[in-house]
N, C-alpha and C. Protein backbone atom coordinates (compact mmCIF):
# COMPACT_ATOMS: atom_id res chain seq x y z
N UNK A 1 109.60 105.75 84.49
CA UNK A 1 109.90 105.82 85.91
C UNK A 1 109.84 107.26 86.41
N UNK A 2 110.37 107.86 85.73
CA UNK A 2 110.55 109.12 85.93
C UNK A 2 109.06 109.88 86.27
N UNK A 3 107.92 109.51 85.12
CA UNK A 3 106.77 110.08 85.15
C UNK A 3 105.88 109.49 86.45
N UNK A 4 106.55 108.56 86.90
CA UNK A 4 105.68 107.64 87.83
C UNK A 4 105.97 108.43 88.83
N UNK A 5 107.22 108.68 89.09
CA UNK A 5 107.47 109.56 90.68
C UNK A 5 107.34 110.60 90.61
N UNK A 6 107.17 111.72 89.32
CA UNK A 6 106.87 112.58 89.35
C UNK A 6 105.00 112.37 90.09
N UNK A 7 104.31 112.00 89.44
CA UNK A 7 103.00 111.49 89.63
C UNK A 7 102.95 111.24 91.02
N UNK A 8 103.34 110.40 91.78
CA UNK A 8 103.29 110.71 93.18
C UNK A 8 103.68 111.50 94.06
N UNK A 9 104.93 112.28 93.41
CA UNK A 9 105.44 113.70 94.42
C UNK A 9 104.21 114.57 94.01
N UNK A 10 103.57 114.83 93.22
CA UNK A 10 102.21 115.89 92.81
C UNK A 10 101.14 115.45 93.22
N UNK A 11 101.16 113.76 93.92
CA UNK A 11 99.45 113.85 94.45
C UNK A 11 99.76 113.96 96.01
N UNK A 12 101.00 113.28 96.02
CA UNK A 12 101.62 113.52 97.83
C UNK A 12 101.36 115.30 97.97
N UNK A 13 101.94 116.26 96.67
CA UNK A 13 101.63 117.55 97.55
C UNK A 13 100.57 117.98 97.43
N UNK A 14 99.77 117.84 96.88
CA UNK A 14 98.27 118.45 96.53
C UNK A 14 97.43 117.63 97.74
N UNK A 15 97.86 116.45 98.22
CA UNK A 15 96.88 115.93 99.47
C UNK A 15 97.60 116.63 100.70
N UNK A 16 98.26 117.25 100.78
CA UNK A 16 98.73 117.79 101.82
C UNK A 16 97.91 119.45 101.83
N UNK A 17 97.62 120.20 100.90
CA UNK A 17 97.20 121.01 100.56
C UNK A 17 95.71 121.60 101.25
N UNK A 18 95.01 120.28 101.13
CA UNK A 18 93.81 120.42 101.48
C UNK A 18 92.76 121.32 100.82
N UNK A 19 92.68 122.70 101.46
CA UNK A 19 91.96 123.99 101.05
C UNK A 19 92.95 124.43 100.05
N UNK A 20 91.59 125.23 99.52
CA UNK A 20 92.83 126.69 98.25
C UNK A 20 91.56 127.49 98.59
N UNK A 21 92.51 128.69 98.78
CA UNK A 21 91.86 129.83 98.60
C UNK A 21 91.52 130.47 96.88
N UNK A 22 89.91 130.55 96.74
CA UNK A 22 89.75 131.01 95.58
C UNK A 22 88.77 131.99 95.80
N UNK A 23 89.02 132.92 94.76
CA UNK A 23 88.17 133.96 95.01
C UNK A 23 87.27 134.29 96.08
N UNK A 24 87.39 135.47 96.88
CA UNK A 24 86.90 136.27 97.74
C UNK A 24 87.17 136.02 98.87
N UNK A 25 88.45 135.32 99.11
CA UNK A 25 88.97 134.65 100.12
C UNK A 25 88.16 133.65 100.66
N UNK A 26 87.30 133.42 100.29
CA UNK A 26 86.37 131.87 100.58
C UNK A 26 87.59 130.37 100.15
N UNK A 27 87.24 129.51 101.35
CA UNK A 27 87.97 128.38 101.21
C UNK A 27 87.03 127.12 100.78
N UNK A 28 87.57 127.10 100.12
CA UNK A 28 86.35 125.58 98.96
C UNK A 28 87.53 124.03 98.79
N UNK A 29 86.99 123.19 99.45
CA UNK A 29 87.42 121.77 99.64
C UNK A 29 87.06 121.13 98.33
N UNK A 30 88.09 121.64 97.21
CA UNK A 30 87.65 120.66 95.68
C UNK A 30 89.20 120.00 95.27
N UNK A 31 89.99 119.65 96.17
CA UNK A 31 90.68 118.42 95.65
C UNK A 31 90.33 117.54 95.36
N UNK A 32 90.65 117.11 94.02
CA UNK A 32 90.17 115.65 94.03
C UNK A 32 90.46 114.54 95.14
N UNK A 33 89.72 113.44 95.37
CA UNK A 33 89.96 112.07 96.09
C UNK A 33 91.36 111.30 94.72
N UNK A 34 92.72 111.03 95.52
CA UNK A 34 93.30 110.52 94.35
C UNK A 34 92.23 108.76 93.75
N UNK A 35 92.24 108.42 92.83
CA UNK A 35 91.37 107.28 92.70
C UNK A 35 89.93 107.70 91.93
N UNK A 36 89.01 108.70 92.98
CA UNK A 36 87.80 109.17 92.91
C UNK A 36 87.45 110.72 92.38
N UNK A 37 88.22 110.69 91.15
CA UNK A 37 88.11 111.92 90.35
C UNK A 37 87.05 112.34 89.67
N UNK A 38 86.33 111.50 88.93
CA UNK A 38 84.94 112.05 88.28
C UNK A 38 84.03 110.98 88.62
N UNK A 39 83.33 111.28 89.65
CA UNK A 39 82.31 110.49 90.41
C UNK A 39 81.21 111.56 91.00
N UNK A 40 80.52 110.62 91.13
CA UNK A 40 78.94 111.90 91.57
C UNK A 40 79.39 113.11 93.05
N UNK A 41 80.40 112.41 94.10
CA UNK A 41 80.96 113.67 94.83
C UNK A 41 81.81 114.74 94.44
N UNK A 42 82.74 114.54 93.13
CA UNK A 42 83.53 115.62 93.16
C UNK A 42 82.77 116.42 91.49
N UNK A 43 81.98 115.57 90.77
CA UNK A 43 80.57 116.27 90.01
C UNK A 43 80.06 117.36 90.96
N UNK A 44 80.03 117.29 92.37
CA UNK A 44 78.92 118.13 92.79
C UNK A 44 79.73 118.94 93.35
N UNK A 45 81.17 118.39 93.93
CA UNK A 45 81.86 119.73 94.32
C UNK A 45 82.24 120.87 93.18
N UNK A 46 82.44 120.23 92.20
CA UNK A 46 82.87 121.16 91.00
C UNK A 46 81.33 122.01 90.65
N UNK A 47 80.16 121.91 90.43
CA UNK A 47 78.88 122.04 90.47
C UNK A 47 78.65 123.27 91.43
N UNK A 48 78.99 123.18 92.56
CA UNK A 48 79.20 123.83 94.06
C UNK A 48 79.82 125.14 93.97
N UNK A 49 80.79 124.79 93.00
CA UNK A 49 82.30 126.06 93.42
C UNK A 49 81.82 126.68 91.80
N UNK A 50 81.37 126.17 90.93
CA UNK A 50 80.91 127.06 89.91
C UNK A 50 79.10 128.34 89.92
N UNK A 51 78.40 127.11 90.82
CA UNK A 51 77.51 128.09 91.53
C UNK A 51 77.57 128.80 92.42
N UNK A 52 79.10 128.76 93.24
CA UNK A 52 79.13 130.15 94.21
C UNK A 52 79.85 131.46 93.87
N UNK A 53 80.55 131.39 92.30
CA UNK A 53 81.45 132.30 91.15
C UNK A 53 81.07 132.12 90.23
N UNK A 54 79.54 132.49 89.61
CA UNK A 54 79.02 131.80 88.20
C UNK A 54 79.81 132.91 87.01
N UNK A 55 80.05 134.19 87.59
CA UNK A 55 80.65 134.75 86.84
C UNK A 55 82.47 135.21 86.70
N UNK A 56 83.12 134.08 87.59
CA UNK A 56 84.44 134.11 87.42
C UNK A 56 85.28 133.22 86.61
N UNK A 57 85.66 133.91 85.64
CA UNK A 57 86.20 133.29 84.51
C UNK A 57 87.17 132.18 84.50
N UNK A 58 87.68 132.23 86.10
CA UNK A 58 88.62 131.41 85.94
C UNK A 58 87.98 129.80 86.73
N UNK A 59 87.18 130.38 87.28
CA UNK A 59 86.05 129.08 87.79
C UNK A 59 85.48 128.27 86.63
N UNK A 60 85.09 129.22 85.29
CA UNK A 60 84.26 128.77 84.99
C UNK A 60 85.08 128.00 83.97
N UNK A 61 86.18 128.59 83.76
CA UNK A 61 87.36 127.81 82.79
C UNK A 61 87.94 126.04 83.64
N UNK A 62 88.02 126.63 85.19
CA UNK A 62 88.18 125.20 85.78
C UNK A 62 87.11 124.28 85.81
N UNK A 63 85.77 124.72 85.82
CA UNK A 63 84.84 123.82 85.88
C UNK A 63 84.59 123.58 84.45
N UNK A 64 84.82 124.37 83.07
CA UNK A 64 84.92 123.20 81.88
C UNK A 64 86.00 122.34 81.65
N UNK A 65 86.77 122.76 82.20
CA UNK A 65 87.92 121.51 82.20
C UNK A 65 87.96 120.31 82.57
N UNK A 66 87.24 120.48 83.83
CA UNK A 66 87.18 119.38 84.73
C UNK A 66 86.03 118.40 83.98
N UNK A 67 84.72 118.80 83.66
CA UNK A 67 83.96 118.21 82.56
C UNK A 67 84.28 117.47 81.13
N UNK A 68 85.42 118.72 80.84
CA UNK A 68 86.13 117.61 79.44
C UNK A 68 86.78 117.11 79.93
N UNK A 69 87.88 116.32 80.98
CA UNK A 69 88.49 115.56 81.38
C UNK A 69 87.92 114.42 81.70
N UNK A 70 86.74 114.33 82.82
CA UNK A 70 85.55 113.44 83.05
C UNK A 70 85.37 112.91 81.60
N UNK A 71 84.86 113.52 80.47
CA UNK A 71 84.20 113.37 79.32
C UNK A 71 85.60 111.99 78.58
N UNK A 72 86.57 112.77 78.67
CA UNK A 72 87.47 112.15 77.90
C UNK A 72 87.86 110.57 78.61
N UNK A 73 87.54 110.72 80.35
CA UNK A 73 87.68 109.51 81.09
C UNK A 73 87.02 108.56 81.09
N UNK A 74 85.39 108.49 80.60
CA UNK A 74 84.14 108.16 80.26
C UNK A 74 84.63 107.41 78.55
N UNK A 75 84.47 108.42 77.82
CA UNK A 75 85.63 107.74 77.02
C UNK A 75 86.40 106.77 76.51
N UNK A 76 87.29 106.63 77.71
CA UNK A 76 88.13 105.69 77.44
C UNK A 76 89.40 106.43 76.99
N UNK A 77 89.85 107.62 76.42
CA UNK A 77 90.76 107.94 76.26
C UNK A 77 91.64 108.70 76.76
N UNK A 78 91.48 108.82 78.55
CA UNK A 78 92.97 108.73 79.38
C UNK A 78 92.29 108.32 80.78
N UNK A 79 92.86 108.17 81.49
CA UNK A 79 92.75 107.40 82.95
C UNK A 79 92.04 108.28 83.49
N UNK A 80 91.51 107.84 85.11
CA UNK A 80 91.37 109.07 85.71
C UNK A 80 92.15 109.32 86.54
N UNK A 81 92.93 108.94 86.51
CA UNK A 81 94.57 109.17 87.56
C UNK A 81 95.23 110.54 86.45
N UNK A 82 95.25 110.20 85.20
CA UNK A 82 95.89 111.04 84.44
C UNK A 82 95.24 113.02 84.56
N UNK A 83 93.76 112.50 84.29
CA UNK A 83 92.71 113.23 84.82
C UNK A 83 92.79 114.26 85.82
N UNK A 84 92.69 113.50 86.55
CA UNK A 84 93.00 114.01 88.07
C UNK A 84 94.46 115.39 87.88
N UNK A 85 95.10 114.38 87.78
CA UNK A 85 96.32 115.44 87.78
C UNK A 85 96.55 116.50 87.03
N UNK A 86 96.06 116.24 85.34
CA UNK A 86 95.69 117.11 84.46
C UNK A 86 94.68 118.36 85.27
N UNK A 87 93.82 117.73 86.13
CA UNK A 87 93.35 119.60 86.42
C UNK A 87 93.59 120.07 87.86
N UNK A 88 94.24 119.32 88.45
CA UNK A 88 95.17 119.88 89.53
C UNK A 88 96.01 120.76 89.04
N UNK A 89 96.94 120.35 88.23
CA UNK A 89 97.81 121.36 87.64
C UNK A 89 97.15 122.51 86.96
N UNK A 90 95.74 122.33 86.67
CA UNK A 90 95.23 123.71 85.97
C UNK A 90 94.61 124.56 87.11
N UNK A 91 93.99 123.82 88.25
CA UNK A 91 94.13 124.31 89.36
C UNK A 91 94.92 125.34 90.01
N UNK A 92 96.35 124.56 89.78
CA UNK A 92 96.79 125.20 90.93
C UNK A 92 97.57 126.66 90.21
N UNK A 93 97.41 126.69 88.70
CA UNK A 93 98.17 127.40 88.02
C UNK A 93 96.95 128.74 87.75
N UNK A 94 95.38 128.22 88.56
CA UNK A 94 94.43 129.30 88.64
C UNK A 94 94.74 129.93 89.99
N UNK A 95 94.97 129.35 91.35
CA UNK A 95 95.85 129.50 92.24
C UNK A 95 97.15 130.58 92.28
N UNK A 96 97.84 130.22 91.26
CA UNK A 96 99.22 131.07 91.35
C UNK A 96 99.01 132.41 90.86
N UNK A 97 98.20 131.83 89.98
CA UNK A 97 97.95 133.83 89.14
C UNK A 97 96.74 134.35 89.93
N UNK A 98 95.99 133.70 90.73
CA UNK A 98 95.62 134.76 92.12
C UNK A 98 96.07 135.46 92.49
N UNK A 99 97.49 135.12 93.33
CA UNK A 99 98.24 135.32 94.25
C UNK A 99 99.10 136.51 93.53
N UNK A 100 99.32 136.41 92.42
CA UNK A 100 100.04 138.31 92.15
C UNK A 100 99.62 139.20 91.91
């Protein structure tokens, strides 16, 4: 129960979120769709935001993540709800160490 409402207080705030500012103060629309996590639109947004920082490490660390997560969802061995949230949180923790 506990993990369940946690799970919806984290997609309730991340859809409220919208934009993140990542590198160079450019604003890039790569939240996931909750539901529509590794599908051919957010393939191409992730695709998108790694070809406009091919050399920022922390892009390029989010965009392999996001690939082994897909990979592991394909799989069969975790959801893509689980997914999803798994790189939100790596997201937003590329996000925080921006910001100091």
């Amino acid at each position: 129960m506990l993990v369940k409402g946690l799970l919806v207080t984290t997609l309730m705030l991340f859809t409220t979120m919208g934009f993140a500012a990542i590198g160079d103060g450019d604003k890039f629309d790569f939240l996931p769709i909750p539901g529509e996590f590794c599908n051919p639109e957010s393939d191409q947004k992730q695709r998108d935001l790694f070809k406009l920082y091919p050399k920022d490490e922390g892009i390029i660390n989010l965009y392999a993540y996001y690939l082994g997560l897909c990979q592991l969802v394909e799989d069969g061995s975790i959801t893509e709800q689980t997914a999803s949230v798994l790189w939100a949180e790596q997201r937003n923790r590329l996000i925080e160490n921006r910001k100091k």
